[in-house]
C-alpha atoms as a PDB file:
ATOM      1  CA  UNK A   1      42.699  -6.125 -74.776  1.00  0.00           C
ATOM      2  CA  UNK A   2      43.261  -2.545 -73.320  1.00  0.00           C
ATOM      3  CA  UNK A   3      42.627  -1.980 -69.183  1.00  0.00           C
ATOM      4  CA  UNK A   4      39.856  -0.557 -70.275  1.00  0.00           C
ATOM      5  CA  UNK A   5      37.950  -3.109 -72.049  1.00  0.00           C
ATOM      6  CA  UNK A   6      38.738  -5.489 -69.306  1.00  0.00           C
ATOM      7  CA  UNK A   7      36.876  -3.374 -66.386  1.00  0.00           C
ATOM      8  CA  UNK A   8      34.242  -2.946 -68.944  1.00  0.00           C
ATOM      9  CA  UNK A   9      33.635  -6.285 -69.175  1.00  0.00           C
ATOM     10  CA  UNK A  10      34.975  -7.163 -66.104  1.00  0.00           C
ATOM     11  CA  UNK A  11      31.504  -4.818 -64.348  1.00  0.00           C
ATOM     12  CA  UNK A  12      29.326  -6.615 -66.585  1.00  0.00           C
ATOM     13  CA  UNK A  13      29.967  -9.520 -64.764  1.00  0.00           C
ATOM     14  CA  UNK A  14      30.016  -8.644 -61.379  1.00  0.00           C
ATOM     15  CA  UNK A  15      32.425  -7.147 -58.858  1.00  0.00           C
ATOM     16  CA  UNK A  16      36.418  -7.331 -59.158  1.00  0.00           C
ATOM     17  CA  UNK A  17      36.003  -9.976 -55.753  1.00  0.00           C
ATOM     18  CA  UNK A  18      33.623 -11.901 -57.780  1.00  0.00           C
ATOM     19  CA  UNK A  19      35.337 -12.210 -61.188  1.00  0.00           C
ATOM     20  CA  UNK A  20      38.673 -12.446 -59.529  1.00  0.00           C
ATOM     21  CA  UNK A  21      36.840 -15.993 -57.220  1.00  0.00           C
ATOM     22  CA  UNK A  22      36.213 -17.624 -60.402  1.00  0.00           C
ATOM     23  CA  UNK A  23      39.642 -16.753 -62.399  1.00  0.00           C
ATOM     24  CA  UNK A  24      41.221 -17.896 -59.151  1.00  0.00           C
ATOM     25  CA  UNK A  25      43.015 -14.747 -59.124  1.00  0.00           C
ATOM     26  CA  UNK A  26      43.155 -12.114 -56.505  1.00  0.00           C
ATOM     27  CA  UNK A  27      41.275  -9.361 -56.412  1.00  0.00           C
ATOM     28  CA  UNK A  28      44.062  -6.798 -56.577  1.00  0.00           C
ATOM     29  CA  UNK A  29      44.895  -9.095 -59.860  1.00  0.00           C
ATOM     30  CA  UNK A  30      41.853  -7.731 -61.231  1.00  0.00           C
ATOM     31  CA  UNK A  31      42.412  -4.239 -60.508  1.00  0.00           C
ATOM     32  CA  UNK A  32      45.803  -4.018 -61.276  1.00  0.00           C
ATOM     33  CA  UNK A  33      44.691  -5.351 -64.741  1.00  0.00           C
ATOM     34  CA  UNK A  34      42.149  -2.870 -64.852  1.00  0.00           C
ATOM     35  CA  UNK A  35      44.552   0.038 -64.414  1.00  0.00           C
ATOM     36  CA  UNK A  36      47.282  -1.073 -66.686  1.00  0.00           C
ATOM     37  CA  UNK A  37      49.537  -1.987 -63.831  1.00  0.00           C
ATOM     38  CA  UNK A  38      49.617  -5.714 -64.894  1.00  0.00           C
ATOM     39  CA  UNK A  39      49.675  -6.532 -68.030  1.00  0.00           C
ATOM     40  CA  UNK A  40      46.876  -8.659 -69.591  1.00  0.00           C
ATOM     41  CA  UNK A  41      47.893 -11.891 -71.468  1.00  0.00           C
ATOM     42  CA  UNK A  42      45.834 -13.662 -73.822  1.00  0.00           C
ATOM     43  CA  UNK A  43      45.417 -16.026 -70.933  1.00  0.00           C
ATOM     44  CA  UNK A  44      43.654 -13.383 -68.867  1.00  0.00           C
ATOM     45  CA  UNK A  45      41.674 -12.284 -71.561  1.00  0.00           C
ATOM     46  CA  UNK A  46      40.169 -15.375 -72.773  1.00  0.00           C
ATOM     47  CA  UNK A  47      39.639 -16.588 -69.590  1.00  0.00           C
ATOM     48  CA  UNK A  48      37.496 -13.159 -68.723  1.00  0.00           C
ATOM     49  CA  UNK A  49      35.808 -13.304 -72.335  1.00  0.00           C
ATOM     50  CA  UNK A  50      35.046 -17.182 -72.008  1.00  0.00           C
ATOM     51  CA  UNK A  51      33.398 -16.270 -68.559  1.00  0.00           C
ATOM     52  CA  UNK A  52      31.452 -13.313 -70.322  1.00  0.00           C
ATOM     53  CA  UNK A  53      29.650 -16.015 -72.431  1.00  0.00           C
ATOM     54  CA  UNK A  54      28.271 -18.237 -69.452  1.00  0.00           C
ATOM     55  CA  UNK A  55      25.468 -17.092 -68.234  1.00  0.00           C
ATOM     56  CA  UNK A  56      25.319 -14.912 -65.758  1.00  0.00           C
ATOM     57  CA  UNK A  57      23.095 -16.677 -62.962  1.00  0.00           C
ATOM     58  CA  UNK A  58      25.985 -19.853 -63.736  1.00  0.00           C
ATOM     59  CA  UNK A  59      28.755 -17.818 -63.414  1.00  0.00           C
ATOM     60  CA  UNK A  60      27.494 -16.663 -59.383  1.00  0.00           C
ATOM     61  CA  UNK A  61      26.348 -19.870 -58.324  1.00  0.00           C
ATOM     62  CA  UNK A  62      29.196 -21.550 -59.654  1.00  0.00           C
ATOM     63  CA  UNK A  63      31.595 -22.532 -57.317  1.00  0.00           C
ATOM     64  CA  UNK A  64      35.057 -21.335 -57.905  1.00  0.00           C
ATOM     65  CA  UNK A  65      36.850 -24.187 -60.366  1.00  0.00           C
ATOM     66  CA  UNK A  66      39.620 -26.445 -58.551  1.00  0.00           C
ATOM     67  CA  UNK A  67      42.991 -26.765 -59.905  1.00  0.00           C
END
């Protein structure tokens, strides 16, 4: 997945503080991701393409997953 195609999706779902919340990532994670400055393993991009499938009302009121 190219930086781009990540913020792409990434905005359809909400704000980098929002998406980042749920990942339980940081939000600098997200944007460094976004930019190319990190690079984004199949990890992070499942994880953000699994959380593009839930629906979007879910995915806000959803409290962030515990580990």
């Amino acid at each position: 997945m190219t930086p781009e195609t990540y913020k792409s999706t990434r905005e359809s779902l909400g704000t980098q503080a929002e998406v980042a919340a749920f990942l339980g990532v940081t939000r600098g994670t997200v944007a460094k991701r976004e930019t190319g400055a990190v690079e984004i393993n199949r990890e992070a991009e499942l994880a953000l393409l699994m959380l593009a499938k839930l629906p979007k009302a879910r995915f806000l009121t959803t409290k962030k997953p515990k580990h």
